[in-house]
C-alpha atoms as a PDB file:
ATOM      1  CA  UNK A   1       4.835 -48.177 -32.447  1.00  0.00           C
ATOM      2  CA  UNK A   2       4.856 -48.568 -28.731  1.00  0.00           C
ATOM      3  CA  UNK A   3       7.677 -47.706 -26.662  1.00  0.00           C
ATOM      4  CA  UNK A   4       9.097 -50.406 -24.657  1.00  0.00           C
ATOM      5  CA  UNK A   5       8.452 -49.750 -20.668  1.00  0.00           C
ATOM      6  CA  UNK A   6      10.498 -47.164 -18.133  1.00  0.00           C
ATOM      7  CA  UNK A   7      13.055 -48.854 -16.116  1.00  0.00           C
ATOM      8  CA  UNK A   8      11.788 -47.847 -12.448  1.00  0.00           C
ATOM      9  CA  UNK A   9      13.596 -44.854 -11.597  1.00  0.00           C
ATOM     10  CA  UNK A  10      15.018 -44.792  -7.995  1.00  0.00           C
ATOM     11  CA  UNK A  11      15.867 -40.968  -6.062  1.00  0.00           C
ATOM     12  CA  UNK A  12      19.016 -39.715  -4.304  1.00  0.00           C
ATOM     13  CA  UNK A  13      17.336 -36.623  -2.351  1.00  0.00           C
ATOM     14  CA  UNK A  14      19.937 -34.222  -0.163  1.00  0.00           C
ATOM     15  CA  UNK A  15      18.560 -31.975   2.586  1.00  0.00           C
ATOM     16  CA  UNK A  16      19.939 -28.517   2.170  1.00  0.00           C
ATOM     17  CA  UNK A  17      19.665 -25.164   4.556  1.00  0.00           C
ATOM     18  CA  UNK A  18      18.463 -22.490   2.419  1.00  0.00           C
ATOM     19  CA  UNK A  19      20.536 -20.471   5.304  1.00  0.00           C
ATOM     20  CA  UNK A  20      23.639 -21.319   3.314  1.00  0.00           C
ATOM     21  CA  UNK A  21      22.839 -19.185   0.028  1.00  0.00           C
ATOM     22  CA  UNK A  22      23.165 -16.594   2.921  1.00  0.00           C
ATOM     23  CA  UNK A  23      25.633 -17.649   5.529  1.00  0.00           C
ATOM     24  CA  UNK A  24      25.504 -14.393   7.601  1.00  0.00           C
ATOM     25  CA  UNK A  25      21.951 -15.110   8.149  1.00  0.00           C
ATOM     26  CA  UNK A  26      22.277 -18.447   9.517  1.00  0.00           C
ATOM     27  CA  UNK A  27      20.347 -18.313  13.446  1.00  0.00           C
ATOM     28  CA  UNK A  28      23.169 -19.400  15.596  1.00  0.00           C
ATOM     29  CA  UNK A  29      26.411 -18.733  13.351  1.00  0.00           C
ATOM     30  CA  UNK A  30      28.849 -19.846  16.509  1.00  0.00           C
ATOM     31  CA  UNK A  31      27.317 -23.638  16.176  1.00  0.00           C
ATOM     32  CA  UNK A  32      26.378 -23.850  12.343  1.00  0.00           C
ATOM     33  CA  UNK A  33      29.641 -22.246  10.768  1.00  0.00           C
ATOM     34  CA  UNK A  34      30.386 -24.895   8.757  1.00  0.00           C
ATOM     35  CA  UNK A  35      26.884 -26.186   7.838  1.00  0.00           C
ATOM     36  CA  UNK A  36      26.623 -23.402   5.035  1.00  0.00           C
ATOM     37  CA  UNK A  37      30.049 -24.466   3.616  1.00  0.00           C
ATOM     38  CA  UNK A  38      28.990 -28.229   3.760  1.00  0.00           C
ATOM     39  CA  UNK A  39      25.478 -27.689   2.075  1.00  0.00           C
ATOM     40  CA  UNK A  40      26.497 -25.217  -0.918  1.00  0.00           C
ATOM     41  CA  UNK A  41      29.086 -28.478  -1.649  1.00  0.00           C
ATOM     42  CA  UNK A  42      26.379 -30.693  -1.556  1.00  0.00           C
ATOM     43  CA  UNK A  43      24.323 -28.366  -3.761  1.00  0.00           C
ATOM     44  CA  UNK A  44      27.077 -27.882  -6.096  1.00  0.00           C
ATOM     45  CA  UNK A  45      27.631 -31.230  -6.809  1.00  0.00           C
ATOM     46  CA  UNK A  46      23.945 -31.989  -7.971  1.00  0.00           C
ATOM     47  CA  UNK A  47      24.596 -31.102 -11.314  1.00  0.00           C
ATOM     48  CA  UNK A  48      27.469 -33.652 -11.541  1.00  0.00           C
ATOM     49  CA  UNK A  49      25.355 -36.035  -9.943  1.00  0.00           C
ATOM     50  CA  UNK A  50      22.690 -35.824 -12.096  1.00  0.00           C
ATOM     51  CA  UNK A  51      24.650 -36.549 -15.371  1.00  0.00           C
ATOM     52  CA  UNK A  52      26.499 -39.004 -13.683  1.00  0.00           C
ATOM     53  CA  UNK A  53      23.094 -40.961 -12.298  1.00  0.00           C
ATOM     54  CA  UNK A  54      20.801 -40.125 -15.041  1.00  0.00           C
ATOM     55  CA  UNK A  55      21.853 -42.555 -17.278  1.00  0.00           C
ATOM     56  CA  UNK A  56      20.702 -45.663 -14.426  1.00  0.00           C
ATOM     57  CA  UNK A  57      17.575 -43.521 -13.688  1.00  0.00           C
ATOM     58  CA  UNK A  58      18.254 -42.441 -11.064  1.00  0.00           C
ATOM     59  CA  UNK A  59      17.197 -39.282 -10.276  1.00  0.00           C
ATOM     60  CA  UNK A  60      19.389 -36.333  -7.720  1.00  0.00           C
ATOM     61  CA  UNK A  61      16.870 -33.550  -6.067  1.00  0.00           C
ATOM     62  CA  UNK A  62      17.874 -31.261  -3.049  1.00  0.00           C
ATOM     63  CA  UNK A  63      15.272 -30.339  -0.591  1.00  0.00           C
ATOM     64  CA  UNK A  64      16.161 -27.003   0.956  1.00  0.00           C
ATOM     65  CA  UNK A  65      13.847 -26.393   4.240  1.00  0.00           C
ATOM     66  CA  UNK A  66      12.710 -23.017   5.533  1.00  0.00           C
ATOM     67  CA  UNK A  67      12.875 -22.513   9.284  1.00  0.00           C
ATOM     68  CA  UNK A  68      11.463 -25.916  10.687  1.00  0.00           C
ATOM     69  CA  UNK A  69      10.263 -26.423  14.695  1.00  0.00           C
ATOM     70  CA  UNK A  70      13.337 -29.044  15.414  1.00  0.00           C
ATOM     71  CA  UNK A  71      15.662 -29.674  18.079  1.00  0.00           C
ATOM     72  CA  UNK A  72      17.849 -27.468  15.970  1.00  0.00           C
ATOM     73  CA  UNK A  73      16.036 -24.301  16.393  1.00  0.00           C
ATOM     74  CA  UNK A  74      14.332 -24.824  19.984  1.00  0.00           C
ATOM     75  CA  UNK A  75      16.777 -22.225  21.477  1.00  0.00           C
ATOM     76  CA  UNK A  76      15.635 -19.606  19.397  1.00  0.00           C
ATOM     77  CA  UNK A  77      12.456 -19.534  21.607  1.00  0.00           C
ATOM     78  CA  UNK A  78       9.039 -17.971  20.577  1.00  0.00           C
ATOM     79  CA  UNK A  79      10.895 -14.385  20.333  1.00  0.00           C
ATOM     80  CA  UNK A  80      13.381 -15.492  18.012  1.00  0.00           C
ATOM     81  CA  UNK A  81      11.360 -17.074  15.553  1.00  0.00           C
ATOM     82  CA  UNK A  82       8.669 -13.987  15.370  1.00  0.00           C
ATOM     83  CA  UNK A  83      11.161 -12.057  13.218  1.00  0.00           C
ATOM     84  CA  UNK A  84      10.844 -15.238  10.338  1.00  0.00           C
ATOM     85  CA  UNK A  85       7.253 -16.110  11.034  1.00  0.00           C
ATOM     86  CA  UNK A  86       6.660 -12.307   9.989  1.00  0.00           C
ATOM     87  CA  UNK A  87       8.820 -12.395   6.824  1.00  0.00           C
ATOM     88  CA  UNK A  88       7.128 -16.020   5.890  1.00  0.00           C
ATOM     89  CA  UNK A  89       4.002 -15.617   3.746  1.00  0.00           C
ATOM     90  CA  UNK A  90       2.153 -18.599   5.019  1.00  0.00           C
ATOM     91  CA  UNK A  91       3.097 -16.843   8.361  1.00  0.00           C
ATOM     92  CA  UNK A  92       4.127 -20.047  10.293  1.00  0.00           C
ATOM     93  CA  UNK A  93       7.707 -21.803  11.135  1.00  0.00           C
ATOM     94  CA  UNK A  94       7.552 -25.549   9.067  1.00  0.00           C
ATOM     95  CA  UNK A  95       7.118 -28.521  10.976  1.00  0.00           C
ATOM     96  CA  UNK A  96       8.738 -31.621  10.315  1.00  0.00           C
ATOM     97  CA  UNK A  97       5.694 -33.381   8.438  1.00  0.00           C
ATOM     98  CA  UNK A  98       5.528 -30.319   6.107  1.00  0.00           C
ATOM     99  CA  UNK A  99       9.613 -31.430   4.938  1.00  0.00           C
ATOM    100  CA  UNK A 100       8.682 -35.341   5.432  1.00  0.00           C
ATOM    101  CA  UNK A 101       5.471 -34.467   3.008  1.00  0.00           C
ATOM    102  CA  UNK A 102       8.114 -33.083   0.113  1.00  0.00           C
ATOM    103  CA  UNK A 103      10.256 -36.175   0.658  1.00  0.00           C
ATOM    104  CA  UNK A 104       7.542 -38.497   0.150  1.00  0.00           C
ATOM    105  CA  UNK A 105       6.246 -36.135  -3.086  1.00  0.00           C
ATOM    106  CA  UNK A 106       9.592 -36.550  -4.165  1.00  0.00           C
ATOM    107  CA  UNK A 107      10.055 -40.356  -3.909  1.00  0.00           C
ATOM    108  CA  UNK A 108       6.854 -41.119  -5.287  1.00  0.00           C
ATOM    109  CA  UNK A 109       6.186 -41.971  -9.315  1.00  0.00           C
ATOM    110  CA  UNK A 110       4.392 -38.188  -9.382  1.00  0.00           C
ATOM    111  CA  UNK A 111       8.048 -36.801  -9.757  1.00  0.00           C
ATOM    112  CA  UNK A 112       9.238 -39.424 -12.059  1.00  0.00           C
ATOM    113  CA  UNK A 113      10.336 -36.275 -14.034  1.00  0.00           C
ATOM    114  CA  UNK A 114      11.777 -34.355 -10.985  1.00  0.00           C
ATOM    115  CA  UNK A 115      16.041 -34.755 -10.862  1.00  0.00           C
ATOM    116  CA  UNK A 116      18.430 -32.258 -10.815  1.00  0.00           C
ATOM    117  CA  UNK A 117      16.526 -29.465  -8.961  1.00  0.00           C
ATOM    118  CA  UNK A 118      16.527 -28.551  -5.185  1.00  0.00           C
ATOM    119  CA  UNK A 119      13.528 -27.660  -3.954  1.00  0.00           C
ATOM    120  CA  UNK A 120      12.746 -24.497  -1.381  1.00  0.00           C
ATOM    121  CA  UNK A 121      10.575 -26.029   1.293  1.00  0.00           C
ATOM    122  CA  UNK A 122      10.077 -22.676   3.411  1.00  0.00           C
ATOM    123  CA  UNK A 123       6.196 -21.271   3.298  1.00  0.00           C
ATOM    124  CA  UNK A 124       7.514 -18.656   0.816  1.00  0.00           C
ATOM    125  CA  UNK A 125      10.483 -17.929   2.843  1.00  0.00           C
ATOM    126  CA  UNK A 126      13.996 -18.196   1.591  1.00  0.00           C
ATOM    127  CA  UNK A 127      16.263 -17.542   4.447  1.00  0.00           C
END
């Protein structure tokens, strides 16, 4: 007996910080203070999303990026970011191919089985 075929799934990604699981650690506290507060709501409502969405296959994953060369970070400078690049065992800051890259993983019908996770995107890093 054959099953009948999958409904096409469709993807709700968020974009984390993995600075918030941390938020004393966060690069410029003065400017971010509320980004850890707003990102551990958004990854604390993934699990509610997920049963909710499930059901219409759709499927809820977080992507949580490492240190990434952005306008964001450009005012740490070269000195600032030697401190992470040391700590990172691929030994380089992300670029923002490396988080488009996990997007595009994640969207695709290779993670058909991918929902309700969030997904360190750091070089090994978790800030």
């Amino acid at each position: 007996m054959s099953s009948p075929p999958a409904a096409p799934s469709r993807t709700q990604t968020h974009s984390t910080c993995s600075s918030s699981r941390y938020p004393a650690r966060c690069h410029d506290r003065q400017r971010y203070v509320s980004h850890p507060a707003v990102t551990r709501s958004v990854i604390g409502t993934r699990p509610d999303r997920t049963l909710e969405l499930g059901p219409r296959k759709i499927r809820v994953v977080g992507i949580a990026p490492g240190l990434v060369a952005t306008e964001g970070t450009s005012g740490m400078g070269e000195e600032g970011a030697v401190p992470f690049v040391a700590r990172t065992p691929l030994g380089r800051i992300g670029q923002p191919a490396d988080i488009a890259a996990t997007v595009s993983f994640i969207v695709s019908e290779d993670a058909d089985w991918v929902t309700g996770e969030t997904l360190q995107v750091g070089g090994g890093l978790r800030l």
